[in-house]
C-alpha atoms as a PDB file:
ATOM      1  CA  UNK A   1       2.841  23.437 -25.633  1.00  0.00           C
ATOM      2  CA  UNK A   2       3.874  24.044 -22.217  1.00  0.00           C
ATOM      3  CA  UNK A   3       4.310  22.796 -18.572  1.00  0.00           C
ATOM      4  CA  UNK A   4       2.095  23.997 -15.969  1.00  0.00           C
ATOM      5  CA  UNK A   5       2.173  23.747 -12.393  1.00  0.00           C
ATOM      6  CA  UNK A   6      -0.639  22.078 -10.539  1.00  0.00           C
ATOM      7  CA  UNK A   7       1.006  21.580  -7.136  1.00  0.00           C
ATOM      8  CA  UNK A   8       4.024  19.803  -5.935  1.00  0.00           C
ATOM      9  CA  UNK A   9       4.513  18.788  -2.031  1.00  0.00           C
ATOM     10  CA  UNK A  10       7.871  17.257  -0.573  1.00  0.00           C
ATOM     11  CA  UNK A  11       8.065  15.690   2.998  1.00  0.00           C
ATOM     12  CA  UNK A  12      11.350  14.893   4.854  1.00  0.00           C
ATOM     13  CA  UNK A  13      11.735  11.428   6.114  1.00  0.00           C
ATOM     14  CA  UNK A  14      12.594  12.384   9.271  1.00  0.00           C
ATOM     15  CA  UNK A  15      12.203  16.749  10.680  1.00  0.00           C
ATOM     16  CA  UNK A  16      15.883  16.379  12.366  1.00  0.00           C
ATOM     17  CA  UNK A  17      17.718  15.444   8.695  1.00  0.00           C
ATOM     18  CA  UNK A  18      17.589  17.573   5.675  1.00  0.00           C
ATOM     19  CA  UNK A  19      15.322  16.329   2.622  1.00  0.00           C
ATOM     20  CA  UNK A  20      17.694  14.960   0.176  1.00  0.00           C
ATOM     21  CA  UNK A  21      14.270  14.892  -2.378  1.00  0.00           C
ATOM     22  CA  UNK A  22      14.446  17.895  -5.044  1.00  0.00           C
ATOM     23  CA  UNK A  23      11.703  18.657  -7.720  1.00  0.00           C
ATOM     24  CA  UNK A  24      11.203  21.273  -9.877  1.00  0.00           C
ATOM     25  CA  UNK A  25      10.151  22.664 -13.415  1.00  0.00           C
ATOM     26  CA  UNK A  26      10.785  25.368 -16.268  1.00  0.00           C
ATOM     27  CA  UNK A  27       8.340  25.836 -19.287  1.00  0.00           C
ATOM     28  CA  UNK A  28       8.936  22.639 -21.135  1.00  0.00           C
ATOM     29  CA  UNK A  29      10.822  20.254 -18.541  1.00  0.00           C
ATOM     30  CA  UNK A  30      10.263  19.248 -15.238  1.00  0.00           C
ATOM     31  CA  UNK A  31      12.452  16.697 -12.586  1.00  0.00           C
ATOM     32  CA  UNK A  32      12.575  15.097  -9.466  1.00  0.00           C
ATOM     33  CA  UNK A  33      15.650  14.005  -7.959  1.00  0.00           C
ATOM     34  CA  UNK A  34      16.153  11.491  -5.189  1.00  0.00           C
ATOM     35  CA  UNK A  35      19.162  11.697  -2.936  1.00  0.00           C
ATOM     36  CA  UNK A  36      20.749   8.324  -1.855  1.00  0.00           C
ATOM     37  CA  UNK A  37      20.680   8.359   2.305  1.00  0.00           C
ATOM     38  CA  UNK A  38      23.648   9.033   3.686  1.00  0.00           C
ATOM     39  CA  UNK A  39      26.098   6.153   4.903  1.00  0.00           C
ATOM     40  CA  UNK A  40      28.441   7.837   7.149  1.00  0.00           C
ATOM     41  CA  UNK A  41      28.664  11.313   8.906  1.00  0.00           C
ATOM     42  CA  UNK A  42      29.270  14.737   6.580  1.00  0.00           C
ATOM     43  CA  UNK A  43      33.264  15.402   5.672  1.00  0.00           C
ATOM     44  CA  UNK A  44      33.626  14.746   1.623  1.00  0.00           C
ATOM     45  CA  UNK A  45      31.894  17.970   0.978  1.00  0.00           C
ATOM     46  CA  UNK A  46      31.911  19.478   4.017  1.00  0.00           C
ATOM     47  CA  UNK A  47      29.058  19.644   7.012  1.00  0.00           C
ATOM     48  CA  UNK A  48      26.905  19.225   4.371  1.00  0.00           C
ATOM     49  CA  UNK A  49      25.644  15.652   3.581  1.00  0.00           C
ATOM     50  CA  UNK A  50      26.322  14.155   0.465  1.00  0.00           C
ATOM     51  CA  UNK A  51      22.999  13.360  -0.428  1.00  0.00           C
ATOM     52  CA  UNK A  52      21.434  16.593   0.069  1.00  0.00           C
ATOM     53  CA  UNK A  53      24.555  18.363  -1.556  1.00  0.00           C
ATOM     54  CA  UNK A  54      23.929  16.639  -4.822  1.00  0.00           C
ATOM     55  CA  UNK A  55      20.704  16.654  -4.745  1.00  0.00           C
ATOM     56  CA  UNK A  56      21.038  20.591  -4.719  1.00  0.00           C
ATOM     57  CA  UNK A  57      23.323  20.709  -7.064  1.00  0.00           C
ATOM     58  CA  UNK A  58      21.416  18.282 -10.118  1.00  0.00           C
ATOM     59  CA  UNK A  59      18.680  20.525  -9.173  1.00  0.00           C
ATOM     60  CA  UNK A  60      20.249  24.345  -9.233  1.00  0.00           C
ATOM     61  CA  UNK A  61      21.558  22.782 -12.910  1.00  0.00           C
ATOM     62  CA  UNK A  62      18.170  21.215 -14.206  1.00  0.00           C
ATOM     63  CA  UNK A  63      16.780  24.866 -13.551  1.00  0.00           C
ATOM     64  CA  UNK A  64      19.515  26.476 -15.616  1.00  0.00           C
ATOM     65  CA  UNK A  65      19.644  23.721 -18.355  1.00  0.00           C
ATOM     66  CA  UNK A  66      17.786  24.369 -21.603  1.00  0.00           C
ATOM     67  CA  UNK A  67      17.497  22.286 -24.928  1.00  0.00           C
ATOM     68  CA  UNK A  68      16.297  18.842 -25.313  1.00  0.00           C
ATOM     69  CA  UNK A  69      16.367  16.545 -22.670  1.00  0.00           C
ATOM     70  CA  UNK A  70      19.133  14.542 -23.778  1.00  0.00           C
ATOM     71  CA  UNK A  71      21.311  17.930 -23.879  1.00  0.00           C
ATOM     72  CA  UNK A  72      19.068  19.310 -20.224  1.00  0.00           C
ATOM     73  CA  UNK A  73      20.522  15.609 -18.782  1.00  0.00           C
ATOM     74  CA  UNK A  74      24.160  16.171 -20.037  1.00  0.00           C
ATOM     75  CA  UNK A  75      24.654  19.894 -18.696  1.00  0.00           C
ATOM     76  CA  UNK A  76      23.392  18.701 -15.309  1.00  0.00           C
ATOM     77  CA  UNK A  77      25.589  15.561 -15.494  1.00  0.00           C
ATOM     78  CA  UNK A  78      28.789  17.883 -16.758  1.00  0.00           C
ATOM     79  CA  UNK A  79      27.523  20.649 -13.594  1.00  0.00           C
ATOM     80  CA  UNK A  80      27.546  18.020 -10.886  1.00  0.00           C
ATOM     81  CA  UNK A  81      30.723  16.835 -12.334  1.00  0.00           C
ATOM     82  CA  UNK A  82      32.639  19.284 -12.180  1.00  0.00           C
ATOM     83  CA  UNK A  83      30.863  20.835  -8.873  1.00  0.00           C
ATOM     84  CA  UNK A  84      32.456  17.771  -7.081  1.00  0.00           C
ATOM     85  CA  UNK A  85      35.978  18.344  -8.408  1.00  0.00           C
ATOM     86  CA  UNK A  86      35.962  22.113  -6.762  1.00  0.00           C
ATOM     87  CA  UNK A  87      34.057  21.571  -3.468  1.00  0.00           C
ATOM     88  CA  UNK A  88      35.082  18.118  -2.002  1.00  0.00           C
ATOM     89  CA  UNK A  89      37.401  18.575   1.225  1.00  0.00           C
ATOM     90  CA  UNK A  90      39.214  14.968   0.522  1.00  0.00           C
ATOM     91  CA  UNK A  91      39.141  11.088  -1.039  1.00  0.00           C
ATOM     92  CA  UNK A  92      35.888   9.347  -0.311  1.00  0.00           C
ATOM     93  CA  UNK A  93      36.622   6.686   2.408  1.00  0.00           C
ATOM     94  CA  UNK A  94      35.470   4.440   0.094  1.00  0.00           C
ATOM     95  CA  UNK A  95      32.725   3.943  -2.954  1.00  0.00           C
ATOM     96  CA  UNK A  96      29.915   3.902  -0.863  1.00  0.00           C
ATOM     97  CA  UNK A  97      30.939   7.294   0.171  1.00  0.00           C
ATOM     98  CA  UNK A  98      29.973   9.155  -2.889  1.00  0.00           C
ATOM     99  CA  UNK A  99      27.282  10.923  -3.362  1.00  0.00           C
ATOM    100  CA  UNK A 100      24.427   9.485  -5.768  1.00  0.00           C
ATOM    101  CA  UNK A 101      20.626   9.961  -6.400  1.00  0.00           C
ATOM    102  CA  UNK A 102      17.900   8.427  -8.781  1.00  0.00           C
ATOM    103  CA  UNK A 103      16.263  10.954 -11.085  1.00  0.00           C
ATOM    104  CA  UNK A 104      13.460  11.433 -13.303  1.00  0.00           C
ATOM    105  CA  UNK A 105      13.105  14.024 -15.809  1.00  0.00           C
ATOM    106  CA  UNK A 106      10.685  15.409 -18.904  1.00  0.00           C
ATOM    107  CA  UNK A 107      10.654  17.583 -21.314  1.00  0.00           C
ATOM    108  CA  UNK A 108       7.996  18.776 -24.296  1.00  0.00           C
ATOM    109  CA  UNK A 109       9.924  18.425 -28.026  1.00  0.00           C
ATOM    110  CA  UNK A 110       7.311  19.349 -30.518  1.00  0.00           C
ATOM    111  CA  UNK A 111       4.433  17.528 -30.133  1.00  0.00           C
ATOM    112  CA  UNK A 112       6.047  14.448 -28.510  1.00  0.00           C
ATOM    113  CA  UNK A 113       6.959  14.159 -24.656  1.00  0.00           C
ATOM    114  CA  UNK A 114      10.423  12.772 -23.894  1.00  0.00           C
ATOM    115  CA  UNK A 115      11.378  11.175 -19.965  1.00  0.00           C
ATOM    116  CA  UNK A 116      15.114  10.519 -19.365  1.00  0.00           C
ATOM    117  CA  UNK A 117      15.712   8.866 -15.863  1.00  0.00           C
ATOM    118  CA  UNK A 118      18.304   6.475 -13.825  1.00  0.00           C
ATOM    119  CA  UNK A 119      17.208   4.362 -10.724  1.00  0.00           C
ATOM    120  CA  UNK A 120      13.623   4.663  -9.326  1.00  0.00           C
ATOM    121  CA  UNK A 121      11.767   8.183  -9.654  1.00  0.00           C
ATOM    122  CA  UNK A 122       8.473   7.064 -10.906  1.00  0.00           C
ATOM    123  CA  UNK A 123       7.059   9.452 -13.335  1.00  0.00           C
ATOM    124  CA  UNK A 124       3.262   8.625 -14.490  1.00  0.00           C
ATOM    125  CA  UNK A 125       1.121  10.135 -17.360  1.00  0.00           C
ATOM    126  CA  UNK A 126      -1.947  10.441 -17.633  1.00  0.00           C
ATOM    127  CA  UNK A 127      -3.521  10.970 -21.547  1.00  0.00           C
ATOM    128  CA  UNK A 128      -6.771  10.451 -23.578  1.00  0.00           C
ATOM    129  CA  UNK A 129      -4.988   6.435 -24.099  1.00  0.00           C
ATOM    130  CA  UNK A 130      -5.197   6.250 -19.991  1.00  0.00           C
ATOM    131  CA  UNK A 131      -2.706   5.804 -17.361  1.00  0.00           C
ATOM    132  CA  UNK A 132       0.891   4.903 -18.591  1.00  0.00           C
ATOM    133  CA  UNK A 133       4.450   4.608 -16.636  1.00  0.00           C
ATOM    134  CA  UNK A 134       7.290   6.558 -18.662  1.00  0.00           C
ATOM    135  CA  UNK A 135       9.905   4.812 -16.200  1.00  0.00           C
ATOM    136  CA  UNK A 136       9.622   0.972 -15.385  1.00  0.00           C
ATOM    137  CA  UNK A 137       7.183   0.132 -12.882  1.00  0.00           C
ATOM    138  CA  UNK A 138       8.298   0.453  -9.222  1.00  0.00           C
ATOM    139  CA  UNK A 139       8.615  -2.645  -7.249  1.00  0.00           C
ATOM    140  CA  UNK A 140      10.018  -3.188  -3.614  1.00  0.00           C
ATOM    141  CA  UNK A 141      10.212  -6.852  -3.835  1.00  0.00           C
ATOM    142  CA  UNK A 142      14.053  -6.591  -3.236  1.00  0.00           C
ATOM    143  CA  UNK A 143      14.755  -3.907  -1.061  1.00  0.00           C
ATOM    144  CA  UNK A 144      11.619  -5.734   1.050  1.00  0.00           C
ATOM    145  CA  UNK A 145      13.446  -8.819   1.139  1.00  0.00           C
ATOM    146  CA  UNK A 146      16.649  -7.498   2.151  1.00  0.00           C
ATOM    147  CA  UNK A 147      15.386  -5.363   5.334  1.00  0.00           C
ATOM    148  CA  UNK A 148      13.297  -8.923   5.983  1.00  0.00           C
ATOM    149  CA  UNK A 149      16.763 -10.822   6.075  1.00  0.00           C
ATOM    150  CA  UNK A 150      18.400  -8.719   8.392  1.00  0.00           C
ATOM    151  CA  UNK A 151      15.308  -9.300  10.894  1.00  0.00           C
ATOM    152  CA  UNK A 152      12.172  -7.676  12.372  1.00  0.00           C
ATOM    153  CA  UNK A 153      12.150  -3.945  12.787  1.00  0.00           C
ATOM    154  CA  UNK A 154      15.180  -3.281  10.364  1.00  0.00           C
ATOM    155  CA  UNK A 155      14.044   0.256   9.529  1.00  0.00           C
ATOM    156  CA  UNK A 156      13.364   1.415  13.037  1.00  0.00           C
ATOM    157  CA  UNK A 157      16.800   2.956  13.574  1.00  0.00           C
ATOM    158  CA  UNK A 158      16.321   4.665  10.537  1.00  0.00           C
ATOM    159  CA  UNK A 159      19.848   3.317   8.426  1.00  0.00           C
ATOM    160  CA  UNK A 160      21.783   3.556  11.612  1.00  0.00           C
ATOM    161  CA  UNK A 161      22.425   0.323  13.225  1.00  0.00           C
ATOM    162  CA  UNK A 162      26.302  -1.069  12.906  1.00  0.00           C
ATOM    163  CA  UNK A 163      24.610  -3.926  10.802  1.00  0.00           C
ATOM    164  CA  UNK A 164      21.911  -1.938   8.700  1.00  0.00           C
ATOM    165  CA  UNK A 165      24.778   0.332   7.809  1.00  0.00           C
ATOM    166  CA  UNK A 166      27.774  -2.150   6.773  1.00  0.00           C
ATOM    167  CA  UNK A 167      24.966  -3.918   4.679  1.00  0.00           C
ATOM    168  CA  UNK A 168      23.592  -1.115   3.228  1.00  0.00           C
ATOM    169  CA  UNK A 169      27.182   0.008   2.614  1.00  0.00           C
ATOM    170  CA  UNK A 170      28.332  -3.419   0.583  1.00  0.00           C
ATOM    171  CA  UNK A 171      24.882  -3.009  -1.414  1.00  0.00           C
ATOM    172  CA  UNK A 172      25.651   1.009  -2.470  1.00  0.00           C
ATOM    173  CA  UNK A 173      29.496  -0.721  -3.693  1.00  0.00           C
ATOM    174  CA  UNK A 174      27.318  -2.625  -6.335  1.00  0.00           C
ATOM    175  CA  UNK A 175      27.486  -1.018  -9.898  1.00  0.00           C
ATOM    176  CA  UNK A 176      24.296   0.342 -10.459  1.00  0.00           C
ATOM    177  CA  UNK A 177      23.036   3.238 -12.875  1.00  0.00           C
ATOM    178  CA  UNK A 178      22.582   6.102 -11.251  1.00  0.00           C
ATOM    179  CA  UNK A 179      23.026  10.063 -11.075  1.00  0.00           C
ATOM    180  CA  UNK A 180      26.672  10.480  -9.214  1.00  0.00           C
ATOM    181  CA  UNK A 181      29.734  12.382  -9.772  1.00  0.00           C
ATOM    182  CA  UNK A 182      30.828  10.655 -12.824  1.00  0.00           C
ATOM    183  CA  UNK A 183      29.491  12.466 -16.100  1.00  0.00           C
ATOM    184  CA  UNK A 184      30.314   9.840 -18.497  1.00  0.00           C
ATOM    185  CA  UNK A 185      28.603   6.917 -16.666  1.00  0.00           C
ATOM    186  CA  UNK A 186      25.935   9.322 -16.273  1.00  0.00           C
ATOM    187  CA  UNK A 187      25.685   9.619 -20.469  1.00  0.00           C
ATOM    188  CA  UNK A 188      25.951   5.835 -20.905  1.00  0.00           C
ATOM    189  CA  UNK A 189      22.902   4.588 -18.345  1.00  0.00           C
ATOM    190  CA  UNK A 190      20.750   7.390 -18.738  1.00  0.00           C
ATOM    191  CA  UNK A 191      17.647   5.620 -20.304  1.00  0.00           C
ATOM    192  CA  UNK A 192      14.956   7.459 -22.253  1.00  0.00           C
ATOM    193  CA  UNK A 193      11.476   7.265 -24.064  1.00  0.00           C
ATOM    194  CA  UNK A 194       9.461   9.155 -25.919  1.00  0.00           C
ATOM    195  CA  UNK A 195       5.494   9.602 -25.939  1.00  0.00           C
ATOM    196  CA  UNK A 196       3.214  11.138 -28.111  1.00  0.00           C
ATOM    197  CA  UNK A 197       1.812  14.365 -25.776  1.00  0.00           C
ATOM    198  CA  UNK A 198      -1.438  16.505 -25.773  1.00  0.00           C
ATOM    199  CA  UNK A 199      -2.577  19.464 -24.367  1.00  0.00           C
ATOM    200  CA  UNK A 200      -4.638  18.892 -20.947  1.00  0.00           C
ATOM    201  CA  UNK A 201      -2.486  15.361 -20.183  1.00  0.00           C
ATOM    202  CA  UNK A 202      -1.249  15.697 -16.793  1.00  0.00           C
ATOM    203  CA  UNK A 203       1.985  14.407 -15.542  1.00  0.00           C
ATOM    204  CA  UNK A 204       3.067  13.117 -11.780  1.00  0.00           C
ATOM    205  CA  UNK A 205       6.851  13.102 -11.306  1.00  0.00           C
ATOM    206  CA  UNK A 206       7.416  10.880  -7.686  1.00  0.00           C
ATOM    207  CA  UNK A 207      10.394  10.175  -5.549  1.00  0.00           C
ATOM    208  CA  UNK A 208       9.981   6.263  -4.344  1.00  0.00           C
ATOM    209  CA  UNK A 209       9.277   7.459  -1.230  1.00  0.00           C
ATOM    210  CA  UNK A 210       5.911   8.610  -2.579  1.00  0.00           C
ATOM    211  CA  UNK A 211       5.221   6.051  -4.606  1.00  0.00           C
ATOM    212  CA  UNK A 212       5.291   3.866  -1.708  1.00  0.00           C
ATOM    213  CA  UNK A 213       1.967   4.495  -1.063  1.00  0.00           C
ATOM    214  CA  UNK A 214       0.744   2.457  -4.398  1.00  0.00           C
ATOM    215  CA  UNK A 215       3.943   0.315  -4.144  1.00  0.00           C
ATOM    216  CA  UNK A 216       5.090  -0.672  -0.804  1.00  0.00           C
ATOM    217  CA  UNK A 217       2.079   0.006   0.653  1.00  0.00           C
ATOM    218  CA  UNK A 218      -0.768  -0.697  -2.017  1.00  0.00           C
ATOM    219  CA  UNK A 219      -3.365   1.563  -0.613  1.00  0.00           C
ATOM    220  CA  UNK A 220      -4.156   2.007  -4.267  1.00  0.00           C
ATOM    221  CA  UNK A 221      -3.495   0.933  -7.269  1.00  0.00           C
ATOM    222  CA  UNK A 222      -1.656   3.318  -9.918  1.00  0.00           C
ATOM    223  CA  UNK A 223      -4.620   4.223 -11.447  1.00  0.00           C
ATOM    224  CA  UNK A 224      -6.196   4.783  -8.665  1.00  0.00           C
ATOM    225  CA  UNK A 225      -3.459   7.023  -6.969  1.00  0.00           C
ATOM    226  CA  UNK A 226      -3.452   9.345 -10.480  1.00  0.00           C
ATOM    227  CA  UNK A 227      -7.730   9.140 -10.111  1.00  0.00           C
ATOM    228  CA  UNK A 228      -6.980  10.239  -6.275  1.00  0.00           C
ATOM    229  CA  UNK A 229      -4.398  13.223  -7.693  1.00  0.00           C
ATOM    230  CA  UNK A 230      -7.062  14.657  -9.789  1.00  0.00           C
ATOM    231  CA  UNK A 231      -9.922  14.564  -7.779  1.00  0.00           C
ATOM    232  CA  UNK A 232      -8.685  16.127  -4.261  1.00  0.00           C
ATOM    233  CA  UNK A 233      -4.407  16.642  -4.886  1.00  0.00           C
ATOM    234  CA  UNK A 234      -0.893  15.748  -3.554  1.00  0.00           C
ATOM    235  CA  UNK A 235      -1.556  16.858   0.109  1.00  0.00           C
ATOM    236  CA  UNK A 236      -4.309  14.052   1.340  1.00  0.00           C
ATOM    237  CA  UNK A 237      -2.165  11.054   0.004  1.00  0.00           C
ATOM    238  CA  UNK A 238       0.616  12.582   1.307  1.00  0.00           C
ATOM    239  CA  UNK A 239      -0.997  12.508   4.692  1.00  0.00           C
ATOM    240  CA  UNK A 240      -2.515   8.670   4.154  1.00  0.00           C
ATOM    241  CA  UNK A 241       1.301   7.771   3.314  1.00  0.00           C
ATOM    242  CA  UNK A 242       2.707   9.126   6.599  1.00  0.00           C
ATOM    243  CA  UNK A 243      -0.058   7.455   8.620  1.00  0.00           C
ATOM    244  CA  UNK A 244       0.479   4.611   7.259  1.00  0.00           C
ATOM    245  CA  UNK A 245       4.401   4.732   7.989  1.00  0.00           C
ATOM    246  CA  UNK A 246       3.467   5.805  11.345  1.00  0.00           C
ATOM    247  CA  UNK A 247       1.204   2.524  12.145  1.00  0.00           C
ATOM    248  CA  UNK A 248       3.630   0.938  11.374  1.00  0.00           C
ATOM    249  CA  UNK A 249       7.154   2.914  12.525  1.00  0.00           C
ATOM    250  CA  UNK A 250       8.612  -0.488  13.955  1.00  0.00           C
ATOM    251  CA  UNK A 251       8.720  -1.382  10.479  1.00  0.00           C
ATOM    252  CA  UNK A 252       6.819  -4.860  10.947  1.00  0.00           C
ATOM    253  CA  UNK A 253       4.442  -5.043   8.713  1.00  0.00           C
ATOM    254  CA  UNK A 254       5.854  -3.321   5.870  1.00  0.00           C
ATOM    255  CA  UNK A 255       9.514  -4.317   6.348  1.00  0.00           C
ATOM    256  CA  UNK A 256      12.195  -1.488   4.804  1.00  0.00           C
ATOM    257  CA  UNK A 257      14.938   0.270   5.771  1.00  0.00           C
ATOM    258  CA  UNK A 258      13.681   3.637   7.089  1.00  0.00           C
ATOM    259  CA  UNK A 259      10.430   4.059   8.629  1.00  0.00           C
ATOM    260  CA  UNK A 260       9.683   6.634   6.046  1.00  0.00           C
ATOM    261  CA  UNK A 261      11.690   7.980   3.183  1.00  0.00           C
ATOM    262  CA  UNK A 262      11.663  12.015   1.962  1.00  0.00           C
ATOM    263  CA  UNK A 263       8.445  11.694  -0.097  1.00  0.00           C
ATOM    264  CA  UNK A 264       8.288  14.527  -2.962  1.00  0.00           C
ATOM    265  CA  UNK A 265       5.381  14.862  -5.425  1.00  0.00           C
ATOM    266  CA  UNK A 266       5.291  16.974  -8.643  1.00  0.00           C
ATOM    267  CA  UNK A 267       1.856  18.016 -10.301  1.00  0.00           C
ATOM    268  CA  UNK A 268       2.363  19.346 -13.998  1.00  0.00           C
ATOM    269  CA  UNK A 269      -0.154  20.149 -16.559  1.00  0.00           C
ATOM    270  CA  UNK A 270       0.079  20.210 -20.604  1.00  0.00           C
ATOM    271  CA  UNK A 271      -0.904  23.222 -21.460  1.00  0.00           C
END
């Protein structure tokens, strides 16, 4: 068995910052990979931002990787690793500083399909059994509750306000498992699962940013956002997601911490 493109579709948040989404696949794995915004202007690895640097990066090393996933995972973790030590310019300022990202990834091992992920790229598959998450189930509760707390309209400056940013700052200082610059913590938190996998199943791999649309937003429910997928593709809910976002860009309604997020979508077939 193999992997086979459908489609794939990634949005920037915003068409003045660079897309710190990646998404990709080989024959037998795919990823996504979900760059953590920015907290501070570019300098730790030059002009470029930290998000979209090791975003890059994990995703330059998930096309080179090969073996099973748990090796794939560890020669991206030991590339991004070591990537950091040769291109940073100086110390981070501090720990929010350092470049991290959620990831999801797949591959096929014999007849079995195996996900490996940290943090909150969604992947969803569908099979003859129906309509299963391989990573836990997304849920906004928090991050909604946060952006609430710090009052109406949070996400309309986009992560930029003095308060928006020292809060979001304390929050990134909070251990949490997720793709950064240390290999070994990398290893540890990793999490993955392994599924039973047939020819014709199809696969979505999401950044949270799309998944908003069945999360945040609820236009549909999973099942009906994978029925949606296979009936008329990735570009019409991508649309329904940004009009959404943009009836509601004061951030009112559906309160969060960027109007909306890079949004990246990857199609893949069993064949």
């Amino acid at each position: 068995m193999h992997l086979d493109l459908i489609e794939s579709i990634s949005l920037a948040g915003r068409l003045n910052v660079a897309n710190d989404d990646r998404a990709g696949s080989a024959e037998r794995h795919a990823w996504v990979i979900d760059g953590a915004t920015d907290l501070g202007p570019a300098g730790l690895l030059g002009a470029r931002g930290g998000a979209a640097w090791l975003a890059d990066t994990a995703h330059r090393a998930f096309a080179a990787a090969n073996g099973s996933l748990t090796d794939i995972c560890a020669q991206v973790f030991d590339t991004v690793a070591g990537a950091y030590e040769g291109e940073r310019r100086r110390e981070p300022l501090a720990g929010w500083e350092l470049p991290r990202a959620a990831f999801a990834a797949v591959a096929i091992e014999g007849d079995s399909l195996v996900c490996g992920f940290m943090a909150d790229c969604i992947v969803l598959h569908r099979s003859a059994a129906g309509i299963a998450f391989l990573t836990p189930q997304p849920d906004r509760e928090r991050e909604r509750a946060e952006a609430a707390a710090l009052g109406p309209g949070t996400g309309a400056a986009a992560v930029r306000s003095p308060e928006v940013l020292a809060d979001r700052r304390a929050a990134r200082e909070r251990p949490k498992a997720v793709l950064g610059i240390d290999a070994g913590h990398a290893r540890i938190n990793t999490e993955y699962v392994r599924v039973p996998v047939a020819q014709g199943d199809d696969l979505l791999l999401l950044s949270d940013g799309f998944a908003a649309l069945f999360d945040t937003y609820q236009a549909y429910d999973p099942a009906g956002f994978v029925a949606q997928v296979l009936q008329h593709g990735l570009a019409p809910l991508a649309r329904q997601l940004r009009d959404i976002e943009r009836q509601d860009a004061a951030c009112l309604r559906y309160p969060r911490f960027k109007a909306s997020d890079d949004a990246t979508g990857l199609w893949l077939r069993v064949g």
